[in-house]
C-alpha atoms as a PDB file:
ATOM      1  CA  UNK A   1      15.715 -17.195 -19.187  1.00  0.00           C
ATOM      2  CA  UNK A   2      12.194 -18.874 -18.094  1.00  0.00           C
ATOM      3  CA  UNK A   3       9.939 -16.387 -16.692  1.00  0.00           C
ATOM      4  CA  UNK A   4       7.973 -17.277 -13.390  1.00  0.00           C
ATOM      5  CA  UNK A   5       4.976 -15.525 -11.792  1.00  0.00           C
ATOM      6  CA  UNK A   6       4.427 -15.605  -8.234  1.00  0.00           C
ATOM      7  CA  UNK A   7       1.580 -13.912  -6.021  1.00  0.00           C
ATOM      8  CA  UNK A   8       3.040 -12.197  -2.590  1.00  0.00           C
ATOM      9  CA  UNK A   9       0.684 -11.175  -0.054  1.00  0.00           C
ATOM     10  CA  UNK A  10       0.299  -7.492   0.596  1.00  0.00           C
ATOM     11  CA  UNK A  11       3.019  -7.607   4.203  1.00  0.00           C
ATOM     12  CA  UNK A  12       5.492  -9.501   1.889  1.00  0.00           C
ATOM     13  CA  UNK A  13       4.925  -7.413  -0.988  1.00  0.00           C
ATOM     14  CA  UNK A  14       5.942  -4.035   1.254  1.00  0.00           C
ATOM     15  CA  UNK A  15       8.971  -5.966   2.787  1.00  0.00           C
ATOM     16  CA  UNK A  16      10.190  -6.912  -0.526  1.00  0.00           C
ATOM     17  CA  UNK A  17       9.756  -2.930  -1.091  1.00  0.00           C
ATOM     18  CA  UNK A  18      11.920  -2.318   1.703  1.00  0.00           C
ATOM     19  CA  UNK A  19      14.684  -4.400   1.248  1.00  0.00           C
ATOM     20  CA  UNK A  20      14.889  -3.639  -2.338  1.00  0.00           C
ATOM     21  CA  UNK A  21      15.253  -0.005  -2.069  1.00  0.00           C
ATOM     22  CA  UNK A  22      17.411  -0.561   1.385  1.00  0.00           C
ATOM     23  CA  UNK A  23      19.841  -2.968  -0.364  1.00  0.00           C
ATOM     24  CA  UNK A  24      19.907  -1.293  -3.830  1.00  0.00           C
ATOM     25  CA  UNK A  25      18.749  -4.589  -5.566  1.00  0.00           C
ATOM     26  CA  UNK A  26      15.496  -5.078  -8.058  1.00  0.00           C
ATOM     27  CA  UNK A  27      13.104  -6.703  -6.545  1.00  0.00           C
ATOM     28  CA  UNK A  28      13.377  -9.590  -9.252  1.00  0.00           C
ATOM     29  CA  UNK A  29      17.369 -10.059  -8.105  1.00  0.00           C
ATOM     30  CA  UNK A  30      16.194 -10.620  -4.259  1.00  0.00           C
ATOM     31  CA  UNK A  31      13.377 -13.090  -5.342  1.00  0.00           C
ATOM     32  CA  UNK A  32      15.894 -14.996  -8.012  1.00  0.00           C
ATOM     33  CA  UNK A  33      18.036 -14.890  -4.840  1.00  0.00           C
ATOM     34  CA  UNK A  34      16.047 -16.436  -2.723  1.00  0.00           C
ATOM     35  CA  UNK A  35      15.010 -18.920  -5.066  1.00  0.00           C
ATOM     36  CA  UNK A  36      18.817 -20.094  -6.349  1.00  0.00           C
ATOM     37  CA  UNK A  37      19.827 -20.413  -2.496  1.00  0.00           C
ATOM     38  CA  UNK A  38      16.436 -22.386  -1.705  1.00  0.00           C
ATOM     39  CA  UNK A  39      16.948 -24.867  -4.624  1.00  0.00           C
ATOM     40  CA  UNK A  40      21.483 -24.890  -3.696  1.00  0.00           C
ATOM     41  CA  UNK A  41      20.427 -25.678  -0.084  1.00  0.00           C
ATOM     42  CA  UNK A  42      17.218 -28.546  -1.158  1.00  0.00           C
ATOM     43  CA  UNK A  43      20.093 -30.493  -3.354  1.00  0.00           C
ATOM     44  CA  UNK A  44      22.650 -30.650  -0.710  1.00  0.00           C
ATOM     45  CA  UNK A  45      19.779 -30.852   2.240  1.00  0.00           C
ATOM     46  CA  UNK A  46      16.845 -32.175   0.987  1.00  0.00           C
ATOM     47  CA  UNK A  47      14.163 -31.827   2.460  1.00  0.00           C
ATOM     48  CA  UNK A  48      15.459 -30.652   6.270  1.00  0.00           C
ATOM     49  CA  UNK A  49      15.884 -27.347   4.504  1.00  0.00           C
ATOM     50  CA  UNK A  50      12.307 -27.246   5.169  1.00  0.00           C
ATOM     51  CA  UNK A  51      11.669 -27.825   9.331  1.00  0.00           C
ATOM     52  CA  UNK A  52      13.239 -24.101   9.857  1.00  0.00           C
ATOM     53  CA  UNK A  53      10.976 -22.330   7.464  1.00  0.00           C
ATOM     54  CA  UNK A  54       8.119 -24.465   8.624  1.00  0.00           C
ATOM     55  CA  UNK A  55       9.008 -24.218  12.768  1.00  0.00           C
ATOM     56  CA  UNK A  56       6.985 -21.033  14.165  1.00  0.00           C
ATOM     57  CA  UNK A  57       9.125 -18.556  15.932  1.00  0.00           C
ATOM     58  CA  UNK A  58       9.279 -18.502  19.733  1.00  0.00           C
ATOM     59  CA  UNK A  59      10.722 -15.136  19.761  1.00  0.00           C
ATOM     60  CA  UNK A  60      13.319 -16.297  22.039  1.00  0.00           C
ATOM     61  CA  UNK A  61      17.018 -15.754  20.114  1.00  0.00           C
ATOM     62  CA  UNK A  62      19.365 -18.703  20.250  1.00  0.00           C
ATOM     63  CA  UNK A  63      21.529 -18.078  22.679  1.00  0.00           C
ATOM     64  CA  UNK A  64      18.320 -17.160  25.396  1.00  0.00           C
ATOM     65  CA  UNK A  65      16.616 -19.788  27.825  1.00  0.00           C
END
């Protein structure tokens, strides 16, 4: 298996923390996780998969006006 290293920031770094130890997954299953469904959702997607994770929240939820 190919080994990556990434760099988190420090907020990111304590979420990861949380979910990890909230969800009883390592830290390195979330992040391969992540990663699979990213790449699953770019080759049937392309690149739309990015205008969500790019759009900044309006902190309404969907269903509000």
């Amino acid at each position: 298996m190919a080994r990556q290293s990434i760099e988190l920031t420090d907020k990111v770094k304590e979420q990861l923390d949380f979910m990890s130890a909230t969800l009883g997954m390592t830290q390195n299953a979330l992040i391969n996780l992540a990663v699979a469904t990213m790449v699953a959702k770019f080759e049937s997607e392309g690149m739309r998969i990015f205008f969500d994770l790019i759009s900044l929240p309006t902190g309404k939820s969907k269903g509000s006006k």
